[in-house]
N, C-alpha and C. Protein backbone atom coordinates (compact mmCIF):
# COMPACT_ATOMS: atom_id res chain seq x y z
N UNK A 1 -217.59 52.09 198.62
CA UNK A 1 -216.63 52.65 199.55
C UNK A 1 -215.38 53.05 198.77
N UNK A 2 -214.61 54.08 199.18
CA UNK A 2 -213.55 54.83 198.75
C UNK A 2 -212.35 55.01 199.23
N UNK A 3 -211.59 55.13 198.78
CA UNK A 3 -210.69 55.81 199.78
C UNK A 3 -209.46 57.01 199.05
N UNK A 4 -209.28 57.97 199.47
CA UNK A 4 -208.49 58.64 198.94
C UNK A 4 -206.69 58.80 199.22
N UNK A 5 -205.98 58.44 198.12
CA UNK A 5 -204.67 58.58 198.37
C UNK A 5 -203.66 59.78 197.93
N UNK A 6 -202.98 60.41 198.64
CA UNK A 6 -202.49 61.59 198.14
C UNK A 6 -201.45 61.11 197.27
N UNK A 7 -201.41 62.16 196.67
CA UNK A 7 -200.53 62.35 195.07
C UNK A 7 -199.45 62.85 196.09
N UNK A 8 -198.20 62.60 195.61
CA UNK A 8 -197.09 63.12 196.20
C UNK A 8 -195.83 63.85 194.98
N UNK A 9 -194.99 65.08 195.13
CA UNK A 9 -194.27 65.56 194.42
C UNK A 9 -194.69 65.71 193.10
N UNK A 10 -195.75 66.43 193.06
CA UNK A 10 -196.92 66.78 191.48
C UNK A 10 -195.74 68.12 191.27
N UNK A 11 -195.50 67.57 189.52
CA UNK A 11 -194.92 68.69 188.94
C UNK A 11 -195.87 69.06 187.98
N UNK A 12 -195.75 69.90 187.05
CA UNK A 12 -196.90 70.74 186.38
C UNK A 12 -195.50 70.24 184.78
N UNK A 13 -196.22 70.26 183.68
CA UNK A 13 -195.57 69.72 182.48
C UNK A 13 -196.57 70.50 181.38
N UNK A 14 -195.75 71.47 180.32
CA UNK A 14 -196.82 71.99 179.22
C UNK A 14 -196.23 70.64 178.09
N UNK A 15 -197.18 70.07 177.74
CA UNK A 15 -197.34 68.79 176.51
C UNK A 15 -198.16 69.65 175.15
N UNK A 16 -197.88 70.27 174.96
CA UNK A 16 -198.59 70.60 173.22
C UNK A 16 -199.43 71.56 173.60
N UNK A 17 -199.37 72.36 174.64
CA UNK A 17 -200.05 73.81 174.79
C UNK A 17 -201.32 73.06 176.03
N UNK A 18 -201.07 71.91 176.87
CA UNK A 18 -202.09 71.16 177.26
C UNK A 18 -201.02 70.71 178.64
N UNK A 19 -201.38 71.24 179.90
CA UNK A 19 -201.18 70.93 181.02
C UNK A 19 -201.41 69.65 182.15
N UNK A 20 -200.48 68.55 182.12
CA UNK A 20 -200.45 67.24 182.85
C UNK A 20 -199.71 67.68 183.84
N UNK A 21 -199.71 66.30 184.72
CA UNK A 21 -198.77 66.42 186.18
C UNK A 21 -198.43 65.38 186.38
N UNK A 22 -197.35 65.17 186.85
CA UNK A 22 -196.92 63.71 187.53
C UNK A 22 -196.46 63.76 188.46
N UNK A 23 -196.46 62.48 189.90
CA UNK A 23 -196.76 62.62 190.96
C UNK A 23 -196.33 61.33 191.12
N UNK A 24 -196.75 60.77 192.37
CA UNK A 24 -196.35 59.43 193.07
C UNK A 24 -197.46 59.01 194.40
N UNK A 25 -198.14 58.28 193.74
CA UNK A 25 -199.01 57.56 195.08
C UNK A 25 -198.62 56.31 195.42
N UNK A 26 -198.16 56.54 197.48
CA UNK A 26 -197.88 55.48 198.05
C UNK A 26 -198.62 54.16 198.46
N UNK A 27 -198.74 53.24 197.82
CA UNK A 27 -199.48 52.33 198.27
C UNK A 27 -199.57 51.75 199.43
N UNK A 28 -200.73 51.10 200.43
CA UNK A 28 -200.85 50.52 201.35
C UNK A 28 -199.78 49.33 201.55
N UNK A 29 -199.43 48.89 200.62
CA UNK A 29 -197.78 47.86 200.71
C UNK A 29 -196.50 48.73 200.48
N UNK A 30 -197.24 49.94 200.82
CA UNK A 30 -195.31 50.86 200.97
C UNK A 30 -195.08 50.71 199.36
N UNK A 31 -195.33 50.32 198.31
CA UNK A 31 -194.97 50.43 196.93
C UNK A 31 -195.14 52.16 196.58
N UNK A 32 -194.62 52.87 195.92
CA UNK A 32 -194.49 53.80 195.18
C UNK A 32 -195.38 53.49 194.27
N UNK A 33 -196.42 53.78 193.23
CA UNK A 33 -196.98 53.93 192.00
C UNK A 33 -196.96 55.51 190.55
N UNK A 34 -196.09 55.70 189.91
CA UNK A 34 -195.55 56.94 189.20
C UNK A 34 -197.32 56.88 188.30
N UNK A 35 -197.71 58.30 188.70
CA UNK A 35 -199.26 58.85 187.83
C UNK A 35 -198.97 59.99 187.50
N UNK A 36 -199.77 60.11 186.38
CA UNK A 36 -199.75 61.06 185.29
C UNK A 36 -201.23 61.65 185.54
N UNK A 37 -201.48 62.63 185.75
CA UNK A 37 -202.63 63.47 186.35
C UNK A 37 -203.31 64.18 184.46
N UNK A 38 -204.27 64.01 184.06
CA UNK A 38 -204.69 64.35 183.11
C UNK A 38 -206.16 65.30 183.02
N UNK A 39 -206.18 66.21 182.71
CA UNK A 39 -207.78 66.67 182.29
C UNK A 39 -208.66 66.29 181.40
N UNK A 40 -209.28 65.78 181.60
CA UNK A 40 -210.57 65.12 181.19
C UNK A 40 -211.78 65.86 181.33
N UNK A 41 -212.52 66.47 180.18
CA UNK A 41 -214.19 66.85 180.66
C UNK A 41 -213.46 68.39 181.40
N UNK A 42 -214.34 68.14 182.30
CA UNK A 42 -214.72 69.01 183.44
C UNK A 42 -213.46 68.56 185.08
N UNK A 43 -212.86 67.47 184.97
CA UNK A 43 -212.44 66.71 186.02
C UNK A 43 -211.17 66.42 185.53
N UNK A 44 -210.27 66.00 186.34
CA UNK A 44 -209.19 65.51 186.87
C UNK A 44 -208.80 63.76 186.61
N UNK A 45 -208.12 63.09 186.11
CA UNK A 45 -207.92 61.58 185.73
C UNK A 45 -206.43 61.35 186.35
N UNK A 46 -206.45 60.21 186.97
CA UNK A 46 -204.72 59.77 187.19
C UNK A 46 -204.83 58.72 186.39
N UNK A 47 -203.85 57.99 185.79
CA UNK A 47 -203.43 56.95 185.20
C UNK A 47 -202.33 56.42 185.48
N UNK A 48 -201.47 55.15 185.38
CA UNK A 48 -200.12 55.04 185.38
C UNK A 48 -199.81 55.82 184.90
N UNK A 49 -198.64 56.29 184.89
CA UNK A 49 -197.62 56.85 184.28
C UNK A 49 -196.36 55.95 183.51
N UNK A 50 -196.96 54.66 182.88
CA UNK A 50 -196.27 53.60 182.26
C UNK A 50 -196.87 52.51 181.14
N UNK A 51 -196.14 52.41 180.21
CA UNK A 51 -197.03 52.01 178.91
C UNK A 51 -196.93 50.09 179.40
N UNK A 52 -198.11 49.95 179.95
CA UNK A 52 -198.39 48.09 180.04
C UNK A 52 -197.78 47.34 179.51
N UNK A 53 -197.19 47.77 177.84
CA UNK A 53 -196.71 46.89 177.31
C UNK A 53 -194.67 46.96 177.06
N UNK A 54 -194.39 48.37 177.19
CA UNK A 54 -192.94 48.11 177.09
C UNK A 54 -192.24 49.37 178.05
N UNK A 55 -192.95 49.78 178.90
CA UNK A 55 -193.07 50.47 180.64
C UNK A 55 -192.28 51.71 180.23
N UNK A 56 -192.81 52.46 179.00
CA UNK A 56 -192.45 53.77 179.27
C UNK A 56 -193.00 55.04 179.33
N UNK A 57 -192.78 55.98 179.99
CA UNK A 57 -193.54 57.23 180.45
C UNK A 57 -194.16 57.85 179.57
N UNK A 58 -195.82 58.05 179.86
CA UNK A 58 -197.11 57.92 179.01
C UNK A 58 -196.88 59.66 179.32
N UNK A 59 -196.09 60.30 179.90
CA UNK A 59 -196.53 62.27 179.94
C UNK A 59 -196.55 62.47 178.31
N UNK A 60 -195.57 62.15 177.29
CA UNK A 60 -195.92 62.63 175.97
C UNK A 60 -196.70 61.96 175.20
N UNK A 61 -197.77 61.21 175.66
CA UNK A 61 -198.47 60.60 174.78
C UNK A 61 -199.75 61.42 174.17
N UNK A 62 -200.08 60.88 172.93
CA UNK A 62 -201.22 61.78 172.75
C UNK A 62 -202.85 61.57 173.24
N UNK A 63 -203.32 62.23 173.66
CA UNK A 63 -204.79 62.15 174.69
C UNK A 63 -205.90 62.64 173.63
N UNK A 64 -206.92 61.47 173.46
CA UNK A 64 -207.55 61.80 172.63
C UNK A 64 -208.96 61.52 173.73
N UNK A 65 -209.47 62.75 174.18
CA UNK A 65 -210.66 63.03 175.22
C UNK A 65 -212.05 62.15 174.48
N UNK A 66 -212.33 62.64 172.96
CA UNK A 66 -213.26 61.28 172.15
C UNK A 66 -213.32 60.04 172.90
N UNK A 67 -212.34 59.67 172.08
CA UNK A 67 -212.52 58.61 172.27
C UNK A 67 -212.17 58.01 173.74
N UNK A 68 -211.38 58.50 174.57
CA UNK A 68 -210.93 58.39 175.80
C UNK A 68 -209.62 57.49 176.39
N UNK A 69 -208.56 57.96 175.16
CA UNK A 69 -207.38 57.16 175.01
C UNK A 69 -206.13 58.10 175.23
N UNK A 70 -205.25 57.16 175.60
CA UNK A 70 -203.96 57.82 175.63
C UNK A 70 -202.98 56.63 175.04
N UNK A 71 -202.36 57.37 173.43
CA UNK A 71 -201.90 56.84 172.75
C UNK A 71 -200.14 56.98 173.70
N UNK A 72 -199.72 55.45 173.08
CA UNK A 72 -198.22 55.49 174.29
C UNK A 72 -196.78 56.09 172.97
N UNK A 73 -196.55 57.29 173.69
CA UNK A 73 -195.59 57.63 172.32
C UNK A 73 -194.14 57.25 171.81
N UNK A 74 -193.80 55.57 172.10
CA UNK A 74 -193.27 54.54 172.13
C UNK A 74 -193.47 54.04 170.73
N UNK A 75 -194.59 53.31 170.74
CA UNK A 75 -195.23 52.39 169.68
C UNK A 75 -196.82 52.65 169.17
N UNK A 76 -197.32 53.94 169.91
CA UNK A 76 -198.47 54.18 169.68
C UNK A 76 -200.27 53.39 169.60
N UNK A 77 -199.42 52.43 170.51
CA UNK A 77 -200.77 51.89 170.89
C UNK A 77 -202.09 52.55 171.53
N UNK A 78 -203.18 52.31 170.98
CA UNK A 78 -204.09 53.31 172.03
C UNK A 78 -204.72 52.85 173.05
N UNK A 79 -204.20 53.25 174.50
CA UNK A 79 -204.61 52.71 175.34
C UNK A 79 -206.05 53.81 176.36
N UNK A 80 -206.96 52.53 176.64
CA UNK A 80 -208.37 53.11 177.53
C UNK A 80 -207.70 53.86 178.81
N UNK A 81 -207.91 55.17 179.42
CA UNK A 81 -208.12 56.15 180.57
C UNK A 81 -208.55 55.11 181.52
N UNK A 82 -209.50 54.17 181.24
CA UNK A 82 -209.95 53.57 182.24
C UNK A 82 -210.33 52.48 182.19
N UNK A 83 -209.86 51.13 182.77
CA UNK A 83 -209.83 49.70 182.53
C UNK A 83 -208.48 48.72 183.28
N UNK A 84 -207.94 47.86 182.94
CA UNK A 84 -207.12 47.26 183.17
C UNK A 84 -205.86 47.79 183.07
N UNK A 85 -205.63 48.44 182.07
CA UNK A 85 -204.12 48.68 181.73
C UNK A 85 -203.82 49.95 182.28
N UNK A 86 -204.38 51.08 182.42
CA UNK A 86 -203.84 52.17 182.98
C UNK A 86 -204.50 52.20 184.29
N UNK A 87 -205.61 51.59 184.91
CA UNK A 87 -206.39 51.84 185.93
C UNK A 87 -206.86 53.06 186.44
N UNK A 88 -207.11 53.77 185.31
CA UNK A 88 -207.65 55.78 185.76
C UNK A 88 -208.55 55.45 187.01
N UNK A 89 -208.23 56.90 187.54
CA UNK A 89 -209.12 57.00 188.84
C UNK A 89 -209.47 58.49 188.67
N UNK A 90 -210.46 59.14 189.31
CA UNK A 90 -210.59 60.34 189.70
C UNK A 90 -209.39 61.21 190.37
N UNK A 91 -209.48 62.45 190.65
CA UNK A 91 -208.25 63.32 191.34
C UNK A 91 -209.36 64.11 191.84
N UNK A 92 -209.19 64.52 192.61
CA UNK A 92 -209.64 65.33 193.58
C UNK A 92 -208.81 66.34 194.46
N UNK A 93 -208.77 67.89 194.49
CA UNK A 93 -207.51 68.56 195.17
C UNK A 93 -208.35 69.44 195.91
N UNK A 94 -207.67 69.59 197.32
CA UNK A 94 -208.31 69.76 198.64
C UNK A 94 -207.48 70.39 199.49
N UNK A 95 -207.51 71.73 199.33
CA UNK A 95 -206.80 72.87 200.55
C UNK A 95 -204.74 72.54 200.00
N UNK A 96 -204.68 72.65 198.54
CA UNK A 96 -203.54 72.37 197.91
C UNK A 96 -203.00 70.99 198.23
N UNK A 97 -203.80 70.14 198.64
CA UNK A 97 -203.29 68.77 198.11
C UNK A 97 -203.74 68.06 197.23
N UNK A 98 -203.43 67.01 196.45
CA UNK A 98 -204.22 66.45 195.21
C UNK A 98 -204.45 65.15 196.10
N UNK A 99 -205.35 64.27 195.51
CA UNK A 99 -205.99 63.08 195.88
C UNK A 99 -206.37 62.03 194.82
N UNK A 100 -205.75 60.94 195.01
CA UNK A 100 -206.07 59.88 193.96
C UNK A 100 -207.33 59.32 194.74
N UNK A 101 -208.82 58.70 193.89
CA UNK A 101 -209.57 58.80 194.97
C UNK A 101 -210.06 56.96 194.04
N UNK A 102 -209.49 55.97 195.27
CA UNK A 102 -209.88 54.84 194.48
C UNK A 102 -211.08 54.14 195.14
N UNK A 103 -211.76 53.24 194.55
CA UNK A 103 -212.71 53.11 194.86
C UNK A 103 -212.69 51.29 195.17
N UNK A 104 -212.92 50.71 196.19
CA UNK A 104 -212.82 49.89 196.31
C UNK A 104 -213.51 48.65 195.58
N UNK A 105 -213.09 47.17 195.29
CA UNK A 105 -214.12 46.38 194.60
C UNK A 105 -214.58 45.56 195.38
């Protein structure tokens, strides 16, 4: 089961000739969450938009699609698209809205 949450106030950002977005999905506890919308493949990735370890904004980090990391351009740690620390999800955009699309556990 799924559920999809809209991305809110997506700006468009050129990073090294390579097009991200950042946005804001409201959580079911009214929390704000700041995501960084990434291309991946063929598809769409949200991630935090915050480095786990010293909480700063992952838009200039470097994205290495290989291996499937986004290095934090802070201290350059390389962090997984998808796991614990950034929690990537799919994006999905639908009649000009975007969609964080999480998947329940």
């Amino acid at each position: 089961m799924s559920e999809e949450l809209p991305i809110e106030h997506i700006q468009d950002h050129d990073i090294r000739g390579e097009t991200r977005w950042t946005g804001y999905v409201k959580l079911s506890n009214g929390y704000r969450v700041g995501v960084l919308v990434l291309a991946v493949g063929d598809g769409l990735i949200a991630v935090r938009n915050r480095c786990p370890h010293r909480a700063v904004p992952l838009l200039q980090g470097r994205l290495d699609q290989t291996a499937g990391t986004l290095e934090c351009p802070s201290h350059g740690w390389e962090l997984p698209l998808v796991g614990s620390d950034l929690k990537g999800a799919p994006v999905v955009k639908r009649d000009g809205q975007w969609f964080l699309v999480r998947t329940a556990v």
